[in-house]
Protein backbone atom coordinates (compact mmCIF):
# COMPACT_ATOMS: atom_id res chain seq x y z
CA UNK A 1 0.00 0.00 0.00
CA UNK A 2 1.99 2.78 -1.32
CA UNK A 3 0.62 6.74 -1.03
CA UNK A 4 1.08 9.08 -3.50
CA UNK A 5 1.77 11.42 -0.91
CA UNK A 6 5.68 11.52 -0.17
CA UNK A 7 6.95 14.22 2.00
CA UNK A 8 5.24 17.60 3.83
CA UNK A 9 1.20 18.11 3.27
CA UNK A 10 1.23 21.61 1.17
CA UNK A 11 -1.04 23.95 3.30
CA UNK A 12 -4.19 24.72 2.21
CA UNK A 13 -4.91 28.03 -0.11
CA UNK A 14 -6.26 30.76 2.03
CA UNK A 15 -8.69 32.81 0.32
CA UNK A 16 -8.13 36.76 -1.28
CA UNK A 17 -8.45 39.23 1.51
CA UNK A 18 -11.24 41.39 -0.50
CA UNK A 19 -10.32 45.07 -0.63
CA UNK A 20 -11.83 47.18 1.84
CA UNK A 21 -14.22 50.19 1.28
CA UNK A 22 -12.86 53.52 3.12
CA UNK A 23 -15.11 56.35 4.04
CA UNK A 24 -13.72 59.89 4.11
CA UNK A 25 -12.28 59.53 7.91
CA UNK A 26 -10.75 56.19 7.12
CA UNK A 27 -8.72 58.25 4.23
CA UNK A 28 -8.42 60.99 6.55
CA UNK A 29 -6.46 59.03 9.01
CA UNK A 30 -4.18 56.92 6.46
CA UNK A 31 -3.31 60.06 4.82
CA UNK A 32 -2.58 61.80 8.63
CA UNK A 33 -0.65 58.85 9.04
CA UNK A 34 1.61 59.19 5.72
CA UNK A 35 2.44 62.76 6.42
CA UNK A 36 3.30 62.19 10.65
CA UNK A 37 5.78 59.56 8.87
CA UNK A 38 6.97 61.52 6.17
CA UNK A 39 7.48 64.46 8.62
CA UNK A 40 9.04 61.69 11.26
CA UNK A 41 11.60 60.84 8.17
CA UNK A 42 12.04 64.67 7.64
CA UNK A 43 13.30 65.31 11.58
CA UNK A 44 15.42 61.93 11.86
CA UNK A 45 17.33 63.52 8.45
CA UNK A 46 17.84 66.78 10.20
CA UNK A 47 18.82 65.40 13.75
CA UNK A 48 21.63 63.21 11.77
CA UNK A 49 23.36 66.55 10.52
CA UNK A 50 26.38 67.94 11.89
CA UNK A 51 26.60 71.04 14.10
CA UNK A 52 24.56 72.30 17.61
CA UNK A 53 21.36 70.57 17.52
CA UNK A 54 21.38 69.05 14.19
CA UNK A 55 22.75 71.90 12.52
CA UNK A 56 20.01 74.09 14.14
CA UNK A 57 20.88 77.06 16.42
CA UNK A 58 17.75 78.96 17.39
CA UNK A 59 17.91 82.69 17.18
CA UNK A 60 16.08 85.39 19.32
CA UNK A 61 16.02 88.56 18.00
CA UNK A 62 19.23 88.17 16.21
CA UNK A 63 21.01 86.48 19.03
CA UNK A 64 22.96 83.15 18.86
CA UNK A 65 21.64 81.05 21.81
CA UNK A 66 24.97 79.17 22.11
CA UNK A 67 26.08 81.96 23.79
CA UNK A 68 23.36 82.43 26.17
CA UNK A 69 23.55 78.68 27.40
CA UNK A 70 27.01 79.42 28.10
CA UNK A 71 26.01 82.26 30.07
CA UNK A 72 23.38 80.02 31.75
CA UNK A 73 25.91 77.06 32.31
CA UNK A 74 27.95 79.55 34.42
CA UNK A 75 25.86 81.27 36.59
CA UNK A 76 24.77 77.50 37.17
CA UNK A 77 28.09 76.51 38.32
CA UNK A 78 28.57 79.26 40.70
CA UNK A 79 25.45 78.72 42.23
CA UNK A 80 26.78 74.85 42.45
CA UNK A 81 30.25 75.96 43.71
CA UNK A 82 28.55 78.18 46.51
CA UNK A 83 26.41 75.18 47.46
CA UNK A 84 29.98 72.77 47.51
CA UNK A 85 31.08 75.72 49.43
CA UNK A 86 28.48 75.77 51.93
CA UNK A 87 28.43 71.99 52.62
CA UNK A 88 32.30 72.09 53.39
CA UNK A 89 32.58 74.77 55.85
CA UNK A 90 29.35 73.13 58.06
CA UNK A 91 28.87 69.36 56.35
CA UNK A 92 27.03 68.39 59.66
CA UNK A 93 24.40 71.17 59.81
CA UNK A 94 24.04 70.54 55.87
CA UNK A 95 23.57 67.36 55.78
CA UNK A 96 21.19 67.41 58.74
CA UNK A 97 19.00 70.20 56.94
CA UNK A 98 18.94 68.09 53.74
CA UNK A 99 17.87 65.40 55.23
CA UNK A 100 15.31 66.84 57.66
CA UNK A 101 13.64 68.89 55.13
CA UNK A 102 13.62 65.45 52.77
CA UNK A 103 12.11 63.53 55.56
CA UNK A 104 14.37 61.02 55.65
CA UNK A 105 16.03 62.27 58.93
CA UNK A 106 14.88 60.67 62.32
CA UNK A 107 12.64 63.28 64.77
CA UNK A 108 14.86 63.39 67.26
CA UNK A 109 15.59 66.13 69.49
CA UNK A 110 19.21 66.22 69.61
CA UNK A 111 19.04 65.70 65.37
CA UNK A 112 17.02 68.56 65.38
CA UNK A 113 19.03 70.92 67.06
CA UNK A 114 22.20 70.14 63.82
CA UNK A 115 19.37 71.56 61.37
CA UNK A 116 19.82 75.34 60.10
CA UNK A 117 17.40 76.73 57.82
CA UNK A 118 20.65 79.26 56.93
CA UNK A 119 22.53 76.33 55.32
CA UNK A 120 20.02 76.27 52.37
CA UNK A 121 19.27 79.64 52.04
CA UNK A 122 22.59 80.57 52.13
CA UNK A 123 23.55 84.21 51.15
CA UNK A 124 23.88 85.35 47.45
CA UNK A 125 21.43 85.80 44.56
CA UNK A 126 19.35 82.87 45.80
CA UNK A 127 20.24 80.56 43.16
CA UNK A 128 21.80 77.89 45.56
CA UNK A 129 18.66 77.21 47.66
CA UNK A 130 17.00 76.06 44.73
CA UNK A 131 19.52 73.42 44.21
CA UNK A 132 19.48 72.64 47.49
CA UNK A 133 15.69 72.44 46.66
CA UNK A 134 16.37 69.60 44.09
CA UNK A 135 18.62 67.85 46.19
CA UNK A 136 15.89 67.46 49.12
CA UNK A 137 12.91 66.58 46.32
CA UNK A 138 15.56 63.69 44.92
CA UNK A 139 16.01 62.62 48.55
CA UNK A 140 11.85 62.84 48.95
CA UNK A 141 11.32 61.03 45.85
CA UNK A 142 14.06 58.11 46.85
CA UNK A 143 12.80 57.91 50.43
């Protein structure tokens, strides 16, 4: 009893996926989905360019803003170096305020008495007690 089938079983022939009517909104959204692509395509091209920002430098009223995030940059390390500053002439009474205002340092009474409210605000411009700011919300949002 021989079988004319030798080897794999061929799968069966699916039938034609007939073509679909779209409405208006149906073409609507294929189209809106072509150009969000196309413009997709457009950006990834730019961002590959050479130069600041893909070749892009944005300009305000005829100013190059390379130069203002320079400026930015160093007013933000002096504000950093104050707060470095701060932290190594009283690291106990900084540390305890950091930690106090992030809640992550024990009510005690005799803890207590190490924090200083001075430590963050700190003299200057007031640039440095908003980095002390972020340092206590990353110590709220860890503890």
């Amino acid at each position: 009893m021989s079988s004319k089938q030798g080897g794999k079983l061929k799968p069966l022939k699916q039938a034609k996926a007939d073509k679909k009517d779209y409405d208006e909104t149906d073409l609507a959204n294929i189209q809106k989905k072509k150009d969000e692509e196309k413009a997709l395509k457009e950006l990834r091209a730019k961002a590959s360019q050479k130069g600041s920002f893909g070749g892009w430098v944005c300009r305000l009223d005829g100013i190059n803003q390379e130069s203002n995030v320079w400026t930015l940059l160093l007013l933000f390390l002096r504000a950093v170096t104050r707060v470095v500053g701060s932290l190594a002439t009283r690291p106990a009474a900084a540390a305890a305020t950091i930690l106090y205002h992030g809640g992550a340092l024990p009510r005690d009474r005799a803890l207590e008495r190490l924090v200083c409210d001075d430590v963050i605000d700190c003299g200057g411009d007031g640039a440095e007690k908003y980095i002390f700011y972020f340092i206590i919300n990353i110590i709220k949002c860890l503890y």
